[in-house]
PDB file of N, CA and C in Angstrom:
ATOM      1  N   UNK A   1     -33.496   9.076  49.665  1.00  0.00           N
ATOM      2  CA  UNK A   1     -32.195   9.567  49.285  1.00  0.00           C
ATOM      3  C   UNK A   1     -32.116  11.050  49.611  1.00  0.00           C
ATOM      4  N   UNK A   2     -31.032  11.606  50.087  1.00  0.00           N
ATOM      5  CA  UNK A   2     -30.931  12.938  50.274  1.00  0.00           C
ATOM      6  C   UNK A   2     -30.340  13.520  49.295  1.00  0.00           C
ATOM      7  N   UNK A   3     -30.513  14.979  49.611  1.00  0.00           N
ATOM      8  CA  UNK A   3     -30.327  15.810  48.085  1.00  0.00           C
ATOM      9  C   UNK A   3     -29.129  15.777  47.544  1.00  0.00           C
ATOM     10  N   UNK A   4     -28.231  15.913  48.223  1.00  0.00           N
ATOM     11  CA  UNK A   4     -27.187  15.902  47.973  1.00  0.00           C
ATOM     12  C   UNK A   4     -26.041  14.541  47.370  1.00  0.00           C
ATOM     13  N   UNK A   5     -27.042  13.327  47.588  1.00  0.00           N
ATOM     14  CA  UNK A   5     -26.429  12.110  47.232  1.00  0.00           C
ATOM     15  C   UNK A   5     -27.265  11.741  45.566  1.00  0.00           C
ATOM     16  N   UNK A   6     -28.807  12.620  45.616  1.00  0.00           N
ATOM     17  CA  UNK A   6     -28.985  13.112  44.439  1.00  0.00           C
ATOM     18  C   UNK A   6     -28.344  13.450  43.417  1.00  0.00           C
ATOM     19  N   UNK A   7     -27.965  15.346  44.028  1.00  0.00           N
ATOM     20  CA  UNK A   7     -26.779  15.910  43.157  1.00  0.00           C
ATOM     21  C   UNK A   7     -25.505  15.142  43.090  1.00  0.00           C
ATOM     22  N   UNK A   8     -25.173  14.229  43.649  1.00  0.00           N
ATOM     23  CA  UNK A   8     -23.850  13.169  43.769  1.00  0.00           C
ATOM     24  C   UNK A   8     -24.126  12.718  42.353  1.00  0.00           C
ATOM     25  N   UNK A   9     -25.265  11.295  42.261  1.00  0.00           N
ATOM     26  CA  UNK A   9     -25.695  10.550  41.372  1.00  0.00           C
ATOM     27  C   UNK A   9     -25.651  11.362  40.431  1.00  0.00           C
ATOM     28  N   UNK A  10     -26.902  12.312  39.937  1.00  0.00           N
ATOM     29  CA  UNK A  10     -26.766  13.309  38.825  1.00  0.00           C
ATOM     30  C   UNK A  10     -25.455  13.688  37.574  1.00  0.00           C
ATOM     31  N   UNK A  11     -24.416  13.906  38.783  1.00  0.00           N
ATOM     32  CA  UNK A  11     -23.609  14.468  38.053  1.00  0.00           C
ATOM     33  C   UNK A  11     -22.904  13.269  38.051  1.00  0.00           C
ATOM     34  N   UNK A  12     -22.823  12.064  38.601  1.00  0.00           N
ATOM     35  CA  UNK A  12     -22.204  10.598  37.901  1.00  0.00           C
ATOM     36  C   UNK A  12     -22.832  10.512  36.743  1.00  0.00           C
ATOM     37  N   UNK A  13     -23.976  10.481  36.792  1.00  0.00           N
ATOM     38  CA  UNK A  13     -24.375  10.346  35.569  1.00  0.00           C
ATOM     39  C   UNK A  13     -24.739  10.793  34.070  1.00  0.00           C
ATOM     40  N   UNK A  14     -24.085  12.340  34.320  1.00  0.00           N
ATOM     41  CA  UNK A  14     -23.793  13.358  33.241  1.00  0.00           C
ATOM     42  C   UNK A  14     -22.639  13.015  33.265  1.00  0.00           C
ATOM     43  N   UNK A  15     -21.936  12.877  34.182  1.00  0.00           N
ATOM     44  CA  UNK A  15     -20.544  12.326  33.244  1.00  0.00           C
ATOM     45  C   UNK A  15     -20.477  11.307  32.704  1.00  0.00           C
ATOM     46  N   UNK A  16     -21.224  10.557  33.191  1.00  0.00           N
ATOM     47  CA  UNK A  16     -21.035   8.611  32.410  1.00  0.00           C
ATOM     48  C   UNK A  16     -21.608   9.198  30.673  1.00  0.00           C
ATOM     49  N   UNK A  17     -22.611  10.156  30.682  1.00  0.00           N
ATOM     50  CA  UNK A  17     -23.053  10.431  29.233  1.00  0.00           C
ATOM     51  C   UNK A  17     -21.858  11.343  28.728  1.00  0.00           C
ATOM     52  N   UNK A  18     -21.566  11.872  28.931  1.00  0.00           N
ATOM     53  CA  UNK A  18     -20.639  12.716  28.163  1.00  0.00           C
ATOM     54  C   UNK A  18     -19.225  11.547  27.866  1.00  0.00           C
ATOM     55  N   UNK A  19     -19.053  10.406  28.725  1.00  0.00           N
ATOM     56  CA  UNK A  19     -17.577   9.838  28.268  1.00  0.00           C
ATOM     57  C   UNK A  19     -18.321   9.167  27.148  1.00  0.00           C
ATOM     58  N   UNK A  20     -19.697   8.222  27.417  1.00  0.00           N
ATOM     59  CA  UNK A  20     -20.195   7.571  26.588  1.00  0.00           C
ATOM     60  C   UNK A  20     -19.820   8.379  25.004  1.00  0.00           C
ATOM     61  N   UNK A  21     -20.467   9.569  25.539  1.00  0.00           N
ATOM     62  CA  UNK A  21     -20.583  10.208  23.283  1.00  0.00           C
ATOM     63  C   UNK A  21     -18.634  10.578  23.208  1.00  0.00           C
ATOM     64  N   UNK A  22     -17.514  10.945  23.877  1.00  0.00           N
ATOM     65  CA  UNK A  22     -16.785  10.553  23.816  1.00  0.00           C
ATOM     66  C   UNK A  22     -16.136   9.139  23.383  1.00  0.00           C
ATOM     67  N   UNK A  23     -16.532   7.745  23.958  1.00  0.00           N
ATOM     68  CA  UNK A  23     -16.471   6.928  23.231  1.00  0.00           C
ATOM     69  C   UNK A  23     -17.004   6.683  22.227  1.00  0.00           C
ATOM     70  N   UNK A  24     -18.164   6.988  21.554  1.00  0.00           N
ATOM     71  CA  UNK A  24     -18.679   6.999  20.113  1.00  0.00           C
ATOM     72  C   UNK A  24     -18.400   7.532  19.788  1.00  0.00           C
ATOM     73  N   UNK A  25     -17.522   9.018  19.493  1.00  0.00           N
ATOM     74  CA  UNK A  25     -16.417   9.560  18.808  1.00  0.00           C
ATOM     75  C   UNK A  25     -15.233   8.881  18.624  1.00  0.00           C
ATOM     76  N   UNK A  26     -14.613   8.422  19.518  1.00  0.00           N
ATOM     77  CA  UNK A  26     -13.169   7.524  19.207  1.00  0.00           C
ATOM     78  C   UNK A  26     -13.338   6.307  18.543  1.00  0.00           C
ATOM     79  N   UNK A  27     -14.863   5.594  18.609  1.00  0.00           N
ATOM     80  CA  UNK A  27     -14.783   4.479  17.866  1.00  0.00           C
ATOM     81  C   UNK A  27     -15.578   4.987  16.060  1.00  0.00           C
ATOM     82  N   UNK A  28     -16.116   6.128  16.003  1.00  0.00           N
ATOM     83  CA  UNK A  28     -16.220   6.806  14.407  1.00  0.00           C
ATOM     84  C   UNK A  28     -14.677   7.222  14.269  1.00  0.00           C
ATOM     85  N   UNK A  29     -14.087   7.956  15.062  1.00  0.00           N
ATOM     86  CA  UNK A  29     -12.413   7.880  14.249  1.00  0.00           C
ATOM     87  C   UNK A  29     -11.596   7.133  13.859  1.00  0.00           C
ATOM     88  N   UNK A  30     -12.063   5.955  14.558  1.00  0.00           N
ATOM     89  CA  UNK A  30     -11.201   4.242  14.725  1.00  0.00           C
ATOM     90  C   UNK A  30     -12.252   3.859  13.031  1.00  0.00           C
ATOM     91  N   UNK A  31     -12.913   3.670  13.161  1.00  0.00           N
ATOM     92  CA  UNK A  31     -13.728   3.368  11.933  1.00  0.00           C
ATOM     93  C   UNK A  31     -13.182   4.274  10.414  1.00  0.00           C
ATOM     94  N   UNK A  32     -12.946   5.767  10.924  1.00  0.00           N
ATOM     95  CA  UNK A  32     -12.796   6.140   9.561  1.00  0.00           C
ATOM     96  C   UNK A  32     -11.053   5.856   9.836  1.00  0.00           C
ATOM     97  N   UNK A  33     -10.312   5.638  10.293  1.00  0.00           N
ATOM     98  CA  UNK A  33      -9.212   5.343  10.402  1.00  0.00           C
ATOM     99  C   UNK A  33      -8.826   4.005   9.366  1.00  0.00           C
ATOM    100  N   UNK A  34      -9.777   3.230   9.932  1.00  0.00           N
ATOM    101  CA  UNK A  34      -9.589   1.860   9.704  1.00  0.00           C
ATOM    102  C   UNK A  34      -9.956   1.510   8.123  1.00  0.00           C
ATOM    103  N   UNK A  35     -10.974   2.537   7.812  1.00  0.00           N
ATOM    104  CA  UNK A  35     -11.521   3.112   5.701  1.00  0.00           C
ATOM    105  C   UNK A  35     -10.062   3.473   5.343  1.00  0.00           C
ATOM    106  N   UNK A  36      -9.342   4.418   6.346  1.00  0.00           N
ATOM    107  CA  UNK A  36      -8.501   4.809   5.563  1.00  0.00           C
ATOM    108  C   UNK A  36      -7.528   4.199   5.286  1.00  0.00           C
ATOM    109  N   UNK A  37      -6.890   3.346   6.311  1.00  0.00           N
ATOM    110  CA  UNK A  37      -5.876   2.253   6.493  1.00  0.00           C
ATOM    111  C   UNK A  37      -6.207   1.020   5.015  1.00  0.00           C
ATOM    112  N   UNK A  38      -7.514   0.797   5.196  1.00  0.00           N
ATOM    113  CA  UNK A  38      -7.840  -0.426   3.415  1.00  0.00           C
ATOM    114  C   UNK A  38      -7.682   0.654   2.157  1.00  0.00           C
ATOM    115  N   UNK A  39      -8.233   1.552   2.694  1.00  0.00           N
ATOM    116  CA  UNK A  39      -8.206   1.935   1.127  1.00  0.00           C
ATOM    117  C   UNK A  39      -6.524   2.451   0.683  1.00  0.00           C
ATOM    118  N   UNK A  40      -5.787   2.771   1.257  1.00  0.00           N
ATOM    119  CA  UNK A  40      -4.158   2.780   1.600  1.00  0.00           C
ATOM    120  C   UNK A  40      -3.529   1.739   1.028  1.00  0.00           C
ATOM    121  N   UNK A  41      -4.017   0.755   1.994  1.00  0.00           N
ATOM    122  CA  UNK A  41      -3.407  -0.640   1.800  1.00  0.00           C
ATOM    123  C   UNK A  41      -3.825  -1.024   0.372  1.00  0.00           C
ATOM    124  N   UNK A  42      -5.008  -1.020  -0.364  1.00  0.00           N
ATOM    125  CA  UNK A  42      -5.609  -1.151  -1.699  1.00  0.00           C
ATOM    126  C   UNK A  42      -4.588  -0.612  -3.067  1.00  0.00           C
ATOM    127  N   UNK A  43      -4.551   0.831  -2.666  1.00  0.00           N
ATOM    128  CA  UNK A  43      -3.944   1.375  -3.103  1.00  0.00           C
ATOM    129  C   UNK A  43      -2.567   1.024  -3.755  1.00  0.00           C
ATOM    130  N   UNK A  44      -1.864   0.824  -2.993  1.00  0.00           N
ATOM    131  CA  UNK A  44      -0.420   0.730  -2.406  1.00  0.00           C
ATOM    132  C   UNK A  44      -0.203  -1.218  -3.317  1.00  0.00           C
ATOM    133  N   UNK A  45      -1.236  -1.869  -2.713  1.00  0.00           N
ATOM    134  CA  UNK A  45      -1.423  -3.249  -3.206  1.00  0.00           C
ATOM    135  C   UNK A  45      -1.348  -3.124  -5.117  1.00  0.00           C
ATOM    136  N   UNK A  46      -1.965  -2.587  -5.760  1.00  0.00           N
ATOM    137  CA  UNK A  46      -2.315  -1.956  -6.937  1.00  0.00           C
ATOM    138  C   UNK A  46      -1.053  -1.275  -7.417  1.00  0.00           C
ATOM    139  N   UNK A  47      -0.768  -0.449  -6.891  1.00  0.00           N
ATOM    140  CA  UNK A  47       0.736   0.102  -7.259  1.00  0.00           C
ATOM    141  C   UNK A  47       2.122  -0.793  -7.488  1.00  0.00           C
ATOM    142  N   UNK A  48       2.120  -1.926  -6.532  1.00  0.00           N
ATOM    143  CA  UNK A  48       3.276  -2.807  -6.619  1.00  0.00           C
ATOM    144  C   UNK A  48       2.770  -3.617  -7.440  1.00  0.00           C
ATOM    145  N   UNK A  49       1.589  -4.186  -7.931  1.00  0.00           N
ATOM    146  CA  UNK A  49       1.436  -5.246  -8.695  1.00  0.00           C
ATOM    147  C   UNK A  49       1.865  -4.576 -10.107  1.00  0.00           C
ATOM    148  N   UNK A  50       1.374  -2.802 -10.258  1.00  0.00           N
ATOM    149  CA  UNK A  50       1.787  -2.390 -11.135  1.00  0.00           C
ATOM    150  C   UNK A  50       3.488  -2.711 -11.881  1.00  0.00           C
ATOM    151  N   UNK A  51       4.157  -2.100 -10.770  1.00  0.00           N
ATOM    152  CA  UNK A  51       5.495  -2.289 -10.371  1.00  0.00           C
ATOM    153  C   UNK A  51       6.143  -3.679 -10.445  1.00  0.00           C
ATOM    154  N   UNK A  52       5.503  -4.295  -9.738  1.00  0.00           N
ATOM    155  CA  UNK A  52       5.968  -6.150 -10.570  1.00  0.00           C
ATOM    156  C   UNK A  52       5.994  -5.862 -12.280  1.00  0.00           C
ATOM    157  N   UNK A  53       4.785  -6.013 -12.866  1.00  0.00           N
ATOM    158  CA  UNK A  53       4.558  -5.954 -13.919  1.00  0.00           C
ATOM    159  C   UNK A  53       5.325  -5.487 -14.761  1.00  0.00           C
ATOM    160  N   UNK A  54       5.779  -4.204 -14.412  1.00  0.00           N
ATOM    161  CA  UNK A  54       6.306  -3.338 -15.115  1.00  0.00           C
ATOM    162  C   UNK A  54       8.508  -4.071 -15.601  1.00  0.00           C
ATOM    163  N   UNK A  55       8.395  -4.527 -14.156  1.00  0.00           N
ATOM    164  CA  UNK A  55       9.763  -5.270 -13.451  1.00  0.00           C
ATOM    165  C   UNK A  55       9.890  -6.497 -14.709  1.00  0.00           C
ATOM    166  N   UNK A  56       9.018  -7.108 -14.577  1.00  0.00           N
ATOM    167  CA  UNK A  56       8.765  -8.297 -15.221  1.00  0.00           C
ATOM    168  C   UNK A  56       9.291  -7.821 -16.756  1.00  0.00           C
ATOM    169  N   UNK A  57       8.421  -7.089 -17.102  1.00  0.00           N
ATOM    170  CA  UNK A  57       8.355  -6.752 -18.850  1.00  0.00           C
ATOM    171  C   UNK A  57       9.843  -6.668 -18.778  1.00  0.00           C
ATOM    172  N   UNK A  58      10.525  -5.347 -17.918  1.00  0.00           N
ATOM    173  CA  UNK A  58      11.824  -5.029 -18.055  1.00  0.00           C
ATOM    174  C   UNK A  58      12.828  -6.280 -18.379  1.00  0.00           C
ATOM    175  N   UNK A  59      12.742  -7.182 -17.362  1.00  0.00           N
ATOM    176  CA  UNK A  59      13.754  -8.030 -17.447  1.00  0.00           C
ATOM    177  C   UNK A  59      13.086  -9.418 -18.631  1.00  0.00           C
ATOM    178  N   UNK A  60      11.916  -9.081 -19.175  1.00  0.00           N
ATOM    179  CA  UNK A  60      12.093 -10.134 -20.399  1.00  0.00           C
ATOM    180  C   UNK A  60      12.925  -9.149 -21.448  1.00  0.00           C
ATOM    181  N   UNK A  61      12.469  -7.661 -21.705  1.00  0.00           N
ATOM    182  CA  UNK A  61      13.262  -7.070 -22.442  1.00  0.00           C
ATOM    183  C   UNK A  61      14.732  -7.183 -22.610  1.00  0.00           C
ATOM    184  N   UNK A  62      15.003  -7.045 -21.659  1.00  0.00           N
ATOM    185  CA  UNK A  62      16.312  -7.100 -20.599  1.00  0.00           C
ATOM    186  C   UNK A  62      16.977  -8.259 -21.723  1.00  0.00           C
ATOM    187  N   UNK A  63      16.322  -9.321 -21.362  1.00  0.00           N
ATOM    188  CA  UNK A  63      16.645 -10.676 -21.857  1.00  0.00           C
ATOM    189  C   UNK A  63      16.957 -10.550 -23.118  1.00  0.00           C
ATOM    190  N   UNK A  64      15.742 -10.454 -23.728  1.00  0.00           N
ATOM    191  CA  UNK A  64      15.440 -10.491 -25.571  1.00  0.00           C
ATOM    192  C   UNK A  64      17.201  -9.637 -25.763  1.00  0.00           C
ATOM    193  N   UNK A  65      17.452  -8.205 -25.337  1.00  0.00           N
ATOM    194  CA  UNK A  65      18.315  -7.283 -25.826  1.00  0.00           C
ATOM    195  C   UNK A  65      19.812  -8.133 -25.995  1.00  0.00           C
ATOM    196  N   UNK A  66      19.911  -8.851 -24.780  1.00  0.00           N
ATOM    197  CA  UNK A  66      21.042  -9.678 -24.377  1.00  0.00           C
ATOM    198  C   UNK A  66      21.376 -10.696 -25.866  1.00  0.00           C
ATOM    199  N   UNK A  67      20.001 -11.367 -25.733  1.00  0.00           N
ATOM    200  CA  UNK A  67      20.255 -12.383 -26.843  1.00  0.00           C
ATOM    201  C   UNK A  67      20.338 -11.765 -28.167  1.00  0.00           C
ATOM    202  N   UNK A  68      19.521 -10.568 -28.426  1.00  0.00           N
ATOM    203  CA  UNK A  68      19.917  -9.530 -29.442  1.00  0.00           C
ATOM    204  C   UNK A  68      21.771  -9.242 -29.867  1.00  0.00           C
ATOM    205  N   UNK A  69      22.280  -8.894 -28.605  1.00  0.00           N
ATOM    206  CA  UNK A  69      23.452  -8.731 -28.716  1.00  0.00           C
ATOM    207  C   UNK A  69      24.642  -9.907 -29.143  1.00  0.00           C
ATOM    208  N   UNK A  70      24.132 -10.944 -28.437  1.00  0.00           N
ATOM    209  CA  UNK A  70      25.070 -11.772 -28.442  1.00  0.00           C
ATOM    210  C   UNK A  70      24.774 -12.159 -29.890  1.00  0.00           C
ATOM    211  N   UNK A  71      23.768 -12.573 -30.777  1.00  0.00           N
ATOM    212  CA  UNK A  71      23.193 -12.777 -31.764  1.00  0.00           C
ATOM    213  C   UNK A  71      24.138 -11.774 -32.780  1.00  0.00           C
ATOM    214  N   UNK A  72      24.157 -10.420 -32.705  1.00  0.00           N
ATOM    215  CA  UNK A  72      24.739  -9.612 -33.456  1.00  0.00           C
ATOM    216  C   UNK A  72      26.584 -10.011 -33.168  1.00  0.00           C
ATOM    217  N   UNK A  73      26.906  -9.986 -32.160  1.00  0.00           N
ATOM    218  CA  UNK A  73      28.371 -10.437 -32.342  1.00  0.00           C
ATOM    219  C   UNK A  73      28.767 -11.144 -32.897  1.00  0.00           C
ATOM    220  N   UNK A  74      27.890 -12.854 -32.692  1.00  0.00           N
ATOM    221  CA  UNK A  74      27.943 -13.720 -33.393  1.00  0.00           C
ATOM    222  C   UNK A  74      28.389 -13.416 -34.888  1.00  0.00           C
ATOM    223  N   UNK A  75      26.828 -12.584 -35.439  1.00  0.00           N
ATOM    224  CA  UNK A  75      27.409 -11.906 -36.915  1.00  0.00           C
ATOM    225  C   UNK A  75      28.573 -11.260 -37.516  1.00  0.00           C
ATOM    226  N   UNK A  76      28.723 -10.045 -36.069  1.00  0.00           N
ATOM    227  CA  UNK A  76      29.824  -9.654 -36.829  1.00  0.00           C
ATOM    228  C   UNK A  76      31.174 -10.480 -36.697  1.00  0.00           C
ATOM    229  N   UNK A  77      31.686 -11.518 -36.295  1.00  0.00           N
ATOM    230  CA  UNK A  77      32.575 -12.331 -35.986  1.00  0.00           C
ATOM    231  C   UNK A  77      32.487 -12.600 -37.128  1.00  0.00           C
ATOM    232  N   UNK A  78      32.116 -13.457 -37.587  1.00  0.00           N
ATOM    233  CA  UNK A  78      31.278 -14.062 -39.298  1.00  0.00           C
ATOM    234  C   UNK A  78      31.694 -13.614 -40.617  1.00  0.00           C
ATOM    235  N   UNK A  79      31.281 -12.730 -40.276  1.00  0.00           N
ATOM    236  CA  UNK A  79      31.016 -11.355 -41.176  1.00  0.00           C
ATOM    237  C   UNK A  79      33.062 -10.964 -41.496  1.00  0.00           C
ATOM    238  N   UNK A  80      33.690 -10.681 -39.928  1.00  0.00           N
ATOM    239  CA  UNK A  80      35.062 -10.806 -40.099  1.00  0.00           C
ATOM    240  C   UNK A  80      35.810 -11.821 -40.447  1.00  0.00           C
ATOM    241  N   UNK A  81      35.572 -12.949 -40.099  1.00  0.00           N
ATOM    242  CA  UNK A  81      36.063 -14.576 -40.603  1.00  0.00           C
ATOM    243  C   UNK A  81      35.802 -14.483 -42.165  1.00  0.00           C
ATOM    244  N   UNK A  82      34.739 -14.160 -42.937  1.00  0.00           N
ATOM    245  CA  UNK A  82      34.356 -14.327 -44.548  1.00  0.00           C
ATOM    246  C   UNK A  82      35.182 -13.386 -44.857  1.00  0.00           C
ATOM    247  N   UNK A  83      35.358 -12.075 -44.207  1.00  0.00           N
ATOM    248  CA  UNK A  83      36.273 -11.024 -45.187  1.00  0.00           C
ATOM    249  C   UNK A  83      37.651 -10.834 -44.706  1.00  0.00           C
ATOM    250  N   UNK A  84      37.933 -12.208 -43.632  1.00  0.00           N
ATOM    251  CA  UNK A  84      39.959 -11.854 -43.341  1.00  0.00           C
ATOM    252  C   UNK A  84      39.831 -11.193 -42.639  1.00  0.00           C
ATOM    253  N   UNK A  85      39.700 -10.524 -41.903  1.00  0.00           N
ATOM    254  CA  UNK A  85      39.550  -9.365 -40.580  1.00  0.00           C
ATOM    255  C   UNK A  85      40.062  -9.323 -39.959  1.00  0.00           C
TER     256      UNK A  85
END
């Protein structure tokens, strides 16, 4: 081989190493990307179940208050019918 097809090869092959640790950088960013993307998604998952929950209680409350009310009208209707109203 002559020198120069040497220095050819050489420097193919300092560059093939340098893209290489370039690609093992983009696939550790893809990796911590991908930690960050679950633990996000975890997160976020946890928060709406919160949020259901919370939804839920509301509208049994919701409910109970309704029948509360109608319950009390009932009375006071009653209440006006016994005293002439």
């Amino acid at each position: 081989m002559s020198d120069e097809t040497k220095e050819i090869l050489n420097a193919v092959l300092h560059r093939l190493d340098a893209l290489d640790a370039n690609v093992a950088g983009v696939q550790n960013d893809v990796t911590s990307l991908k930690t960050e993307i679950n633990q996000f998604r975890s997160e976020t998952n946890q928060r709406f179940d919160h949020m259901d929950r919370q939804l839920r209680l509301f509208d049994s409350d919701t409910d109970m208050l309704n029948k509360k009310v109608a319950e009390h009208d009932r009375d006071i209707n009653r209440l006006k019918q016994v005293n002439g109203i």
